[in-house]
PDB file of N, CA and C in Angstrom:
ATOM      1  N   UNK A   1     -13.489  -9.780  -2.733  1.00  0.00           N
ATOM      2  CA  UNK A   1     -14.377  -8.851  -2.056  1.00  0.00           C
ATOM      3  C   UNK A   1     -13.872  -7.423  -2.296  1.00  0.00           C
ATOM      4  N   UNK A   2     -14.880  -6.582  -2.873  1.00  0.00           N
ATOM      5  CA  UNK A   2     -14.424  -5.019  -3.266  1.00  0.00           C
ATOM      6  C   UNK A   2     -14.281  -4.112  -1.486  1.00  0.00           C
ATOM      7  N   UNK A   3     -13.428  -3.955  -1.376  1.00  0.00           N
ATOM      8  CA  UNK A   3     -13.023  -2.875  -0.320  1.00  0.00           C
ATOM      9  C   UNK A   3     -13.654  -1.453  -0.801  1.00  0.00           C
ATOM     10  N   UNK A   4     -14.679  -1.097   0.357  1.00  0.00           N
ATOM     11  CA  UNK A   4     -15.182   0.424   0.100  1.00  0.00           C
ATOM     12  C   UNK A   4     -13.872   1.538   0.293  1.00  0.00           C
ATOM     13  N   UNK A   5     -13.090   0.841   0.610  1.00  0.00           N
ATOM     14  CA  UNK A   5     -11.820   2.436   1.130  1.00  0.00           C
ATOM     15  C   UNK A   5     -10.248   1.988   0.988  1.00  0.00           C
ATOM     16  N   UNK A   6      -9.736   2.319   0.286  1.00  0.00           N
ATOM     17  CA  UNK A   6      -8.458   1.766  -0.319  1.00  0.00           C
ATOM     18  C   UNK A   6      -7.192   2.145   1.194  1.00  0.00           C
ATOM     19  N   UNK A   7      -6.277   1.377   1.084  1.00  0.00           N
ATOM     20  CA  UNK A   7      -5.050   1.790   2.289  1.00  0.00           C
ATOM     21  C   UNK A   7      -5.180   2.868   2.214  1.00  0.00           C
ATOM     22  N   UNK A   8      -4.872   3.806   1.291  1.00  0.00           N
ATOM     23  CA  UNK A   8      -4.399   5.071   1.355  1.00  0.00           C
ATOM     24  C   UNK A   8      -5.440   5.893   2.077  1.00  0.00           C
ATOM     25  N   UNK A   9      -6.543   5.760   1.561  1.00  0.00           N
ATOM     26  CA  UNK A   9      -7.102   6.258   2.193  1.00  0.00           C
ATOM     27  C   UNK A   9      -7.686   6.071   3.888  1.00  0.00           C
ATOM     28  N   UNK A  10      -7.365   5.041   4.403  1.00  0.00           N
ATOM     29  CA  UNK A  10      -7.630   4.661   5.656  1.00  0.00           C
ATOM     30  C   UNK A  10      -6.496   5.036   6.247  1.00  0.00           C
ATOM     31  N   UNK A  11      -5.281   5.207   5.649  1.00  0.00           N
ATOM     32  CA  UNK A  11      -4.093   5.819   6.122  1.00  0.00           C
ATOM     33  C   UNK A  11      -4.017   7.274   6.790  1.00  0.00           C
ATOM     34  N   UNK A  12      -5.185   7.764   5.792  1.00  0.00           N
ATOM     35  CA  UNK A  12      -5.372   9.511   5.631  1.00  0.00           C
ATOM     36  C   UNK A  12      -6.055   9.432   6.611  1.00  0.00           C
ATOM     37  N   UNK A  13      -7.758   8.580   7.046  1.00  0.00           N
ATOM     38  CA  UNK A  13      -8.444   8.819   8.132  1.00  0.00           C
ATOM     39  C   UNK A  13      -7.164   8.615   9.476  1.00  0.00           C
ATOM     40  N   UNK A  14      -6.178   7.556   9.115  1.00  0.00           N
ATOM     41  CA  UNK A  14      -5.967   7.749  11.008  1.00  0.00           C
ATOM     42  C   UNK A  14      -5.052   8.542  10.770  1.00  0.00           C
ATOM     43  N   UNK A  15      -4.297   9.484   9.639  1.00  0.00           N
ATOM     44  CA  UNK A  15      -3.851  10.715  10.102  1.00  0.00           C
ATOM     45  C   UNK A  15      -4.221  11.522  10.663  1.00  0.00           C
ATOM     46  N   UNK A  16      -5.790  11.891  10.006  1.00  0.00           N
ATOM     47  CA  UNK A  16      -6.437  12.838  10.836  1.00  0.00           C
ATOM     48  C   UNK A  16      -6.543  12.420  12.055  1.00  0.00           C
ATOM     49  N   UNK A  17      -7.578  11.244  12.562  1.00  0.00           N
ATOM     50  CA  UNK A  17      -7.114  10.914  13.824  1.00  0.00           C
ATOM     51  C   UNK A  17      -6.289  11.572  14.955  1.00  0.00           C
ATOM     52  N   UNK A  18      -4.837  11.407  14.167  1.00  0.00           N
ATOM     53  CA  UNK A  18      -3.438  11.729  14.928  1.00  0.00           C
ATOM     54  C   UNK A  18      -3.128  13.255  14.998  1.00  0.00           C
ATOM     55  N   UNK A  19      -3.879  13.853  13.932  1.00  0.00           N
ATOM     56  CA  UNK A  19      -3.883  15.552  14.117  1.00  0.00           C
ATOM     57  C   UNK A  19      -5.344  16.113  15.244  1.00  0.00           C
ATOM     58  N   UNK A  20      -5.564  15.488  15.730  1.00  0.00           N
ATOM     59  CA  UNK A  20      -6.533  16.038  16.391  1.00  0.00           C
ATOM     60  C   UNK A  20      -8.034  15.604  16.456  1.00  0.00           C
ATOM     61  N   UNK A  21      -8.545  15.299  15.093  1.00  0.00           N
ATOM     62  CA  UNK A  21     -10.119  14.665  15.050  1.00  0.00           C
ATOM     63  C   UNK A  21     -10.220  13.833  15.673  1.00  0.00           C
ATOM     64  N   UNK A  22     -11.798  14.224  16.757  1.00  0.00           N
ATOM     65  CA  UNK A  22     -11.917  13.367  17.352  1.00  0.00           C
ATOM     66  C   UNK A  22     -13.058  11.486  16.787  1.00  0.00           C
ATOM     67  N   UNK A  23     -12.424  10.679  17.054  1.00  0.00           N
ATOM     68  CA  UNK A  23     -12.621   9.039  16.646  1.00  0.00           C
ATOM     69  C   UNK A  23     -14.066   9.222  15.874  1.00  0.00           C
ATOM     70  N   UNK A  24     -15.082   9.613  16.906  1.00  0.00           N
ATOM     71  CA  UNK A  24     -16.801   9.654  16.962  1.00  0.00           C
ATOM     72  C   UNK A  24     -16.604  10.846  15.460  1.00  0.00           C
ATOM     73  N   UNK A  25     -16.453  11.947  15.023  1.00  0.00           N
ATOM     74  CA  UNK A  25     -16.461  12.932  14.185  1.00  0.00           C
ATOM     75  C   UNK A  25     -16.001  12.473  13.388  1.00  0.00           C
ATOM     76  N   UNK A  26     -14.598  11.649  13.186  1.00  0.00           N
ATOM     77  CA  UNK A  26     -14.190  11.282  11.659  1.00  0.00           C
ATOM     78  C   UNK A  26     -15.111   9.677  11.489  1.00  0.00           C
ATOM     79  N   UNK A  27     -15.439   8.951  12.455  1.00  0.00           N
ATOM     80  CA  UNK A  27     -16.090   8.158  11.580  1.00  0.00           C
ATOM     81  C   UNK A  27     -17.755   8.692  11.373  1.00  0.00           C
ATOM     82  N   UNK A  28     -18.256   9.608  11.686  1.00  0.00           N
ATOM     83  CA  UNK A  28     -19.593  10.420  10.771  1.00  0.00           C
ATOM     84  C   UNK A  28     -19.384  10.634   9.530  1.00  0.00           C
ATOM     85  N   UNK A  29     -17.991  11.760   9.104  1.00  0.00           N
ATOM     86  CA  UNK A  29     -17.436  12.589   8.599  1.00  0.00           C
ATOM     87  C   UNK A  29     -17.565  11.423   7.372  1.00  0.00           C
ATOM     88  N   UNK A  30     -16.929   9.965   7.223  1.00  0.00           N
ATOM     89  CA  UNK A  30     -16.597   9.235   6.243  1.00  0.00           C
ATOM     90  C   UNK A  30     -17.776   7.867   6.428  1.00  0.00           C
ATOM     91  N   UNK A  31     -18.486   7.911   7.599  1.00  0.00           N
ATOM     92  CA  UNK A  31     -19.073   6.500   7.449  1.00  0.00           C
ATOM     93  C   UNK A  31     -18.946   5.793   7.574  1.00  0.00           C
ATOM     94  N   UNK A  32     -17.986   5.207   8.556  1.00  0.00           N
ATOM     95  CA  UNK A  32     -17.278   3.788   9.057  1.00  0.00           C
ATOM     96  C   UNK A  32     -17.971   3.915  10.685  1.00  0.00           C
ATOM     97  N   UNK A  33     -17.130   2.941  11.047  1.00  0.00           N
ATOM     98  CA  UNK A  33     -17.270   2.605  12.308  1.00  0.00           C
ATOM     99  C   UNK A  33     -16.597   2.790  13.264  1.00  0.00           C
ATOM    100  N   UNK A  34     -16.814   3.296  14.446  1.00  0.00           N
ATOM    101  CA  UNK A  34     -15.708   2.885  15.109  1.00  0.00           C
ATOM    102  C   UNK A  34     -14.479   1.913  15.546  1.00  0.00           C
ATOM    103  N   UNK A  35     -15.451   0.564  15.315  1.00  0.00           N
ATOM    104  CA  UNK A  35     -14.493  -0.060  15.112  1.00  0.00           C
ATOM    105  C   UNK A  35     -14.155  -0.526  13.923  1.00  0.00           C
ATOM    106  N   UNK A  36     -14.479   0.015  12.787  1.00  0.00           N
ATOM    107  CA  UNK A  36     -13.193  -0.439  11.974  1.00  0.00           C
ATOM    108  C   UNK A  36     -12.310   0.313  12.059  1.00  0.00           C
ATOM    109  N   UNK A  37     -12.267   1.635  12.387  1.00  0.00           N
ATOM    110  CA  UNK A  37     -11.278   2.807  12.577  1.00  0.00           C
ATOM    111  C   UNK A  37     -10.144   1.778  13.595  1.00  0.00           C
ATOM    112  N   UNK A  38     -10.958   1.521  14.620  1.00  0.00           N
ATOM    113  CA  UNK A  38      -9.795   0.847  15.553  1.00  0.00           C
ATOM    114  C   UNK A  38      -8.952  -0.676  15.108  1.00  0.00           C
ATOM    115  N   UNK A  39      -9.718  -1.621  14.335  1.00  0.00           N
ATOM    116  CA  UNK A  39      -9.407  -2.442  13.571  1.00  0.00           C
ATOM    117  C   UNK A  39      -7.937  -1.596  12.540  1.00  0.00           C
ATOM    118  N   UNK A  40      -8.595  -1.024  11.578  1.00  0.00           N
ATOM    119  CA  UNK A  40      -7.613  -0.095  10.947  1.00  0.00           C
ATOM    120  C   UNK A  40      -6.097   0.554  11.477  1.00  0.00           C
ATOM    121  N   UNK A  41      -6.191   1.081  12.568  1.00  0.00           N
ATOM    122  CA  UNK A  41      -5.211   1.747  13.197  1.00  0.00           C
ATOM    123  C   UNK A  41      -4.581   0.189  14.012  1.00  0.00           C
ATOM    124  N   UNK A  42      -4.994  -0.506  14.322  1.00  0.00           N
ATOM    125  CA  UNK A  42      -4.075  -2.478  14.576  1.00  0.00           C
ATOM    126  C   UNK A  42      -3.155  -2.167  13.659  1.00  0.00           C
ATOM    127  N   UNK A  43      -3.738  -2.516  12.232  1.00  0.00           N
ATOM    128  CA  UNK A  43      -3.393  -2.874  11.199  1.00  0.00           C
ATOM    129  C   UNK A  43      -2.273  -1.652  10.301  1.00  0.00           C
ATOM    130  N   UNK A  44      -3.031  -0.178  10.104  1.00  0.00           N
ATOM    131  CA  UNK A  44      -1.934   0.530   9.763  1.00  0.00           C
ATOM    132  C   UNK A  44      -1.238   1.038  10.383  1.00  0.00           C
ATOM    133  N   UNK A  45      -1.252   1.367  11.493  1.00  0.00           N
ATOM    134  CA  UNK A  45      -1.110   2.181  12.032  1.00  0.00           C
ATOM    135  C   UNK A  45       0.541   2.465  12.281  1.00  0.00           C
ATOM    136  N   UNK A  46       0.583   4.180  12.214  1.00  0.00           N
ATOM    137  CA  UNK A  46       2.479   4.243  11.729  1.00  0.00           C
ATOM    138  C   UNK A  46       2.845   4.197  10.527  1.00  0.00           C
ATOM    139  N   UNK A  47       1.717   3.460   9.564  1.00  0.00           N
ATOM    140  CA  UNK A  47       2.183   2.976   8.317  1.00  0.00           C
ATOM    141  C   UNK A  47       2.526   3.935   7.121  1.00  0.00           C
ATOM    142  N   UNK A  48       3.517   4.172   6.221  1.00  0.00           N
ATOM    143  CA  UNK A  48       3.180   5.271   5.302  1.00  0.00           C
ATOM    144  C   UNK A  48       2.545   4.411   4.130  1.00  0.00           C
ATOM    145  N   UNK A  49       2.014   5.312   2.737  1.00  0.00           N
ATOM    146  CA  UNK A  49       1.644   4.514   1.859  1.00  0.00           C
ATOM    147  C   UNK A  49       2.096   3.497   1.277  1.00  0.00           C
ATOM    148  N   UNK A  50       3.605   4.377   1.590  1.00  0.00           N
ATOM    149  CA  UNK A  50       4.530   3.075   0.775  1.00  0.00           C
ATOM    150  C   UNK A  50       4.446   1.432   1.510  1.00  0.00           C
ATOM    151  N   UNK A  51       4.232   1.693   2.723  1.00  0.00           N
ATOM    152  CA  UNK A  51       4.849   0.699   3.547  1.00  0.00           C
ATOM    153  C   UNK A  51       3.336   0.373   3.294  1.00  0.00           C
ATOM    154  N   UNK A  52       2.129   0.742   3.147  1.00  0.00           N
ATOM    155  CA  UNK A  52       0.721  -0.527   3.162  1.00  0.00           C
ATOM    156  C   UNK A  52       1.060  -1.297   1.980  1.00  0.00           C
ATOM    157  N   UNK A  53       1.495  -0.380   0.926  1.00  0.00           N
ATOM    158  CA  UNK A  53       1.428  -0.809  -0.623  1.00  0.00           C
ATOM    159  C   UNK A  53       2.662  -2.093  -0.688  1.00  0.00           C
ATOM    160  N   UNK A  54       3.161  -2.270   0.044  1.00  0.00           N
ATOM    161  CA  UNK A  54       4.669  -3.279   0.418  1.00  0.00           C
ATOM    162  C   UNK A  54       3.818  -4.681   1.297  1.00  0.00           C
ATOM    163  N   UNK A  55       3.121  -4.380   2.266  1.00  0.00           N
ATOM    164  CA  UNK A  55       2.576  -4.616   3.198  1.00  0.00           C
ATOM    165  C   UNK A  55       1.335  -5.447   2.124  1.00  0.00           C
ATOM    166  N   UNK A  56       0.412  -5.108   1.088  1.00  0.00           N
ATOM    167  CA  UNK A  56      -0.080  -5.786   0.678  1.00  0.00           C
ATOM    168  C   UNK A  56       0.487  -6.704  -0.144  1.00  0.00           C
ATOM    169  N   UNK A  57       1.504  -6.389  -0.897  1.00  0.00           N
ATOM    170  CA  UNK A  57       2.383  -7.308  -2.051  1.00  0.00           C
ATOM    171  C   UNK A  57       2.823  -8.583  -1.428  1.00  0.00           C
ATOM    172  N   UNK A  58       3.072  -8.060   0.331  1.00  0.00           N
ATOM    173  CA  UNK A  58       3.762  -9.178   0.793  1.00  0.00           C
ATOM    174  C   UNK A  58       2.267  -9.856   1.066  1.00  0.00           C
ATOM    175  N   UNK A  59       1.478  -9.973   1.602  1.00  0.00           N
ATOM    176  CA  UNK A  59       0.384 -10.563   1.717  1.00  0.00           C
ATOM    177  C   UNK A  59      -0.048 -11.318   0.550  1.00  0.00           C
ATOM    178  N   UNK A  60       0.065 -10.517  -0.581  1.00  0.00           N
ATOM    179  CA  UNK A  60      -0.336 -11.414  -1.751  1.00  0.00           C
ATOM    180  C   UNK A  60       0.745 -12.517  -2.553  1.00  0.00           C
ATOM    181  N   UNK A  61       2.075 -12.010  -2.054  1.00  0.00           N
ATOM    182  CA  UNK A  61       2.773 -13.233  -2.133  1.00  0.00           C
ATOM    183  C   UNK A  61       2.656 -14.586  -1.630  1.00  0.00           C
ATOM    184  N   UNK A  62       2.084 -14.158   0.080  1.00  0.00           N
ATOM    185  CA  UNK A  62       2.130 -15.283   1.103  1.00  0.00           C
ATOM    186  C   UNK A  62       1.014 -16.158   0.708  1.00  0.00           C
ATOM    187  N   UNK A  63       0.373 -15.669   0.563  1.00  0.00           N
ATOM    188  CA  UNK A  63      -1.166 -16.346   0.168  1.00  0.00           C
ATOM    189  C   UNK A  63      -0.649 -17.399  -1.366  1.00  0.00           C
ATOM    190  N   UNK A  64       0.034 -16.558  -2.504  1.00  0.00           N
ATOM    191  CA  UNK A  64       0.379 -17.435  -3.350  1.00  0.00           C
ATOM    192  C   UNK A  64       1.072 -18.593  -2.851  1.00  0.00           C
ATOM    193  N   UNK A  65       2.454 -18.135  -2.134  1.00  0.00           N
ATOM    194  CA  UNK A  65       3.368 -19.088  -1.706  1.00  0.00           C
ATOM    195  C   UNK A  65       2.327 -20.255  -0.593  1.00  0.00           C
ATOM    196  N   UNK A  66       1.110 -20.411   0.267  1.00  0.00           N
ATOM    197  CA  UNK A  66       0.804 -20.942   0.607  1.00  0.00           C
ATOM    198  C   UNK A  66      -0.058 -21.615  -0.336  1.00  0.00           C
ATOM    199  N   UNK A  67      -0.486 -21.370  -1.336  1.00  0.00           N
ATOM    200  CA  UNK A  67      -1.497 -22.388  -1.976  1.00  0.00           C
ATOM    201  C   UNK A  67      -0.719 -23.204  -2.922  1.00  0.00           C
ATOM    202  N   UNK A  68       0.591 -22.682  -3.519  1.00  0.00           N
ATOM    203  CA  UNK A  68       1.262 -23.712  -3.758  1.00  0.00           C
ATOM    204  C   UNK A  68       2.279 -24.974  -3.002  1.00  0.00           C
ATOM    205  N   UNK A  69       2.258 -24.430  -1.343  1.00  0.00           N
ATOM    206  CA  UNK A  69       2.789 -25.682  -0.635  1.00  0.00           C
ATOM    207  C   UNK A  69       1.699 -26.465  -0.638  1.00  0.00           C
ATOM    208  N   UNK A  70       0.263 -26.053   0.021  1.00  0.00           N
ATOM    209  CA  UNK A  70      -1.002 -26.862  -0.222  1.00  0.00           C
ATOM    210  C   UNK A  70      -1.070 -27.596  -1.327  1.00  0.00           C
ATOM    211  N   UNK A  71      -1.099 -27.368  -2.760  1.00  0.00           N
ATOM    212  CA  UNK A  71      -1.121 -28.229  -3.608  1.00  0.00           C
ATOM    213  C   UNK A  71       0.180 -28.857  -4.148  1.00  0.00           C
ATOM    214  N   UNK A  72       1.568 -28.691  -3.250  1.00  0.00           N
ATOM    215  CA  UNK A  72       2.345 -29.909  -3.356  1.00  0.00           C
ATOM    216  C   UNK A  72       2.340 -30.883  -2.083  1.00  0.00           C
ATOM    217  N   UNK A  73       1.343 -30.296  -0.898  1.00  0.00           N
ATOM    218  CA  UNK A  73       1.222 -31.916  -0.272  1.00  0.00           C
ATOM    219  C   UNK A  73       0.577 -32.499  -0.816  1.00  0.00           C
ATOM    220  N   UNK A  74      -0.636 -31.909  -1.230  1.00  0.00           N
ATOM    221  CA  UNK A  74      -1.213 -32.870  -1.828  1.00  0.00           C
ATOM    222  C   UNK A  74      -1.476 -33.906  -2.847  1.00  0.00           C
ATOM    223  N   UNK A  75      -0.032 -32.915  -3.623  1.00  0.00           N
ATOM    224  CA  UNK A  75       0.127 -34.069  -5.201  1.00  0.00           C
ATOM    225  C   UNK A  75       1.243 -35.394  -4.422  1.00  0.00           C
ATOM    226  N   UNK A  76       2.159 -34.809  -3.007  1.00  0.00           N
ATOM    227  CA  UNK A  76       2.896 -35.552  -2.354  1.00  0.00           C
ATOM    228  C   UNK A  76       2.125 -36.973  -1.911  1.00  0.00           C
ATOM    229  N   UNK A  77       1.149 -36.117  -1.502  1.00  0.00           N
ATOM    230  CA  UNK A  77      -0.231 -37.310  -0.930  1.00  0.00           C
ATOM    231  C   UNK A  77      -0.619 -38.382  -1.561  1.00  0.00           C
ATOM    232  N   UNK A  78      -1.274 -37.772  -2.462  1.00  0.00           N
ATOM    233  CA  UNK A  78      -1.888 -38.917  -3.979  1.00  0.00           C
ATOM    234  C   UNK A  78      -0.673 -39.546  -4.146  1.00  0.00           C
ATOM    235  N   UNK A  79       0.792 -39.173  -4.325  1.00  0.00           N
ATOM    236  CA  UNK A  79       1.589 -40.186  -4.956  1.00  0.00           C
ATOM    237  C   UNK A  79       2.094 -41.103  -4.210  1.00  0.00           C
ATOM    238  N   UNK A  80       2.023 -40.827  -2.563  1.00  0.00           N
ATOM    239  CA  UNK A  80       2.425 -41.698  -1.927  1.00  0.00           C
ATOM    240  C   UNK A  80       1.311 -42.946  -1.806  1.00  0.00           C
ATOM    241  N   UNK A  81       0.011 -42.619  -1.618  1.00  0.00           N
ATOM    242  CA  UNK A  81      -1.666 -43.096  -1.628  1.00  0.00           C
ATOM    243  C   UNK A  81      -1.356 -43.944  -2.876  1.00  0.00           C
ATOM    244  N   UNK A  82      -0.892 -43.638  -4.094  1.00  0.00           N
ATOM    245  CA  UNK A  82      -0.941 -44.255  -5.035  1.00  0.00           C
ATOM    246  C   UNK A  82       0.310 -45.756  -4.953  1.00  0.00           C
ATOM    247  N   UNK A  83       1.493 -45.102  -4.699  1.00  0.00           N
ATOM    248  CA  UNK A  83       2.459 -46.115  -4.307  1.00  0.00           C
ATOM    249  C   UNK A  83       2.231 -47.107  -3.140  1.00  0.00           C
ATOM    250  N   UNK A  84       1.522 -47.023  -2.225  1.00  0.00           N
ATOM    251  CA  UNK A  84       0.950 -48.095  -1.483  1.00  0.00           C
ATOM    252  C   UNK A  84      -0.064 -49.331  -1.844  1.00  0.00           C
ATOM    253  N   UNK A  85      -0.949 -48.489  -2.737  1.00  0.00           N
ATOM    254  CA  UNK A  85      -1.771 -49.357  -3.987  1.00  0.00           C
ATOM    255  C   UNK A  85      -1.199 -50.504  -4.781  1.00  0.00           C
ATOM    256  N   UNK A  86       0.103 -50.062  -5.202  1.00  0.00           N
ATOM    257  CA  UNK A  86       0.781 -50.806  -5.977  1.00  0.00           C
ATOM    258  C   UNK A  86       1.432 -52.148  -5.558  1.00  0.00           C
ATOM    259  N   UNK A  87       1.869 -51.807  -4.499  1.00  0.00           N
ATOM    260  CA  UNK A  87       2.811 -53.006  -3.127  1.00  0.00           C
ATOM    261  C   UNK A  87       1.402 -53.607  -2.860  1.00  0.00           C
TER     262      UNK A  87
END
């Protein structure tokens, strides 16, 4: 799924945010929502670029590292499924 607004830049909206703009004005200003602004600030909030850009790598690790435990229960599965067949 293509993301309309990259970290960095959602980083920048809740800076402004934090300098003063008020919630209702910056999401006109860019076109979001309020609540994704508030969704957003859950999620970055505090965050510098570096730390989203870290923050996604680790996400995209976890996601790898989980689809390969998923497909070793399941080759675990079949072989045990298969060894019962046999007996």
């Amino acid at each position: 799924m293509k993301k309309r607004f990259s970290e960095e830049q959602i980083i920048g909206f809740l800076r402004e945010a934090e300098a003063g703009l008020p919630v209702a004005e910056l999401c006109r200003k860019y076109a979001f929502s309020e609540s994704c602004y508030y969704l957003w600030r859950s999620k970055f909030g505090g965050m510098s670029v570096s730390d989203a850009k870290r923050l996604k790598e680790l996400e995209a690790e976890n996601t790898r590292l989980k689809k390969l435990l998923a497909e070793s229960l399941l080759e675990n599965e079949v072989t045990k499924e298969a060894l019962r067949k046999k007996w």
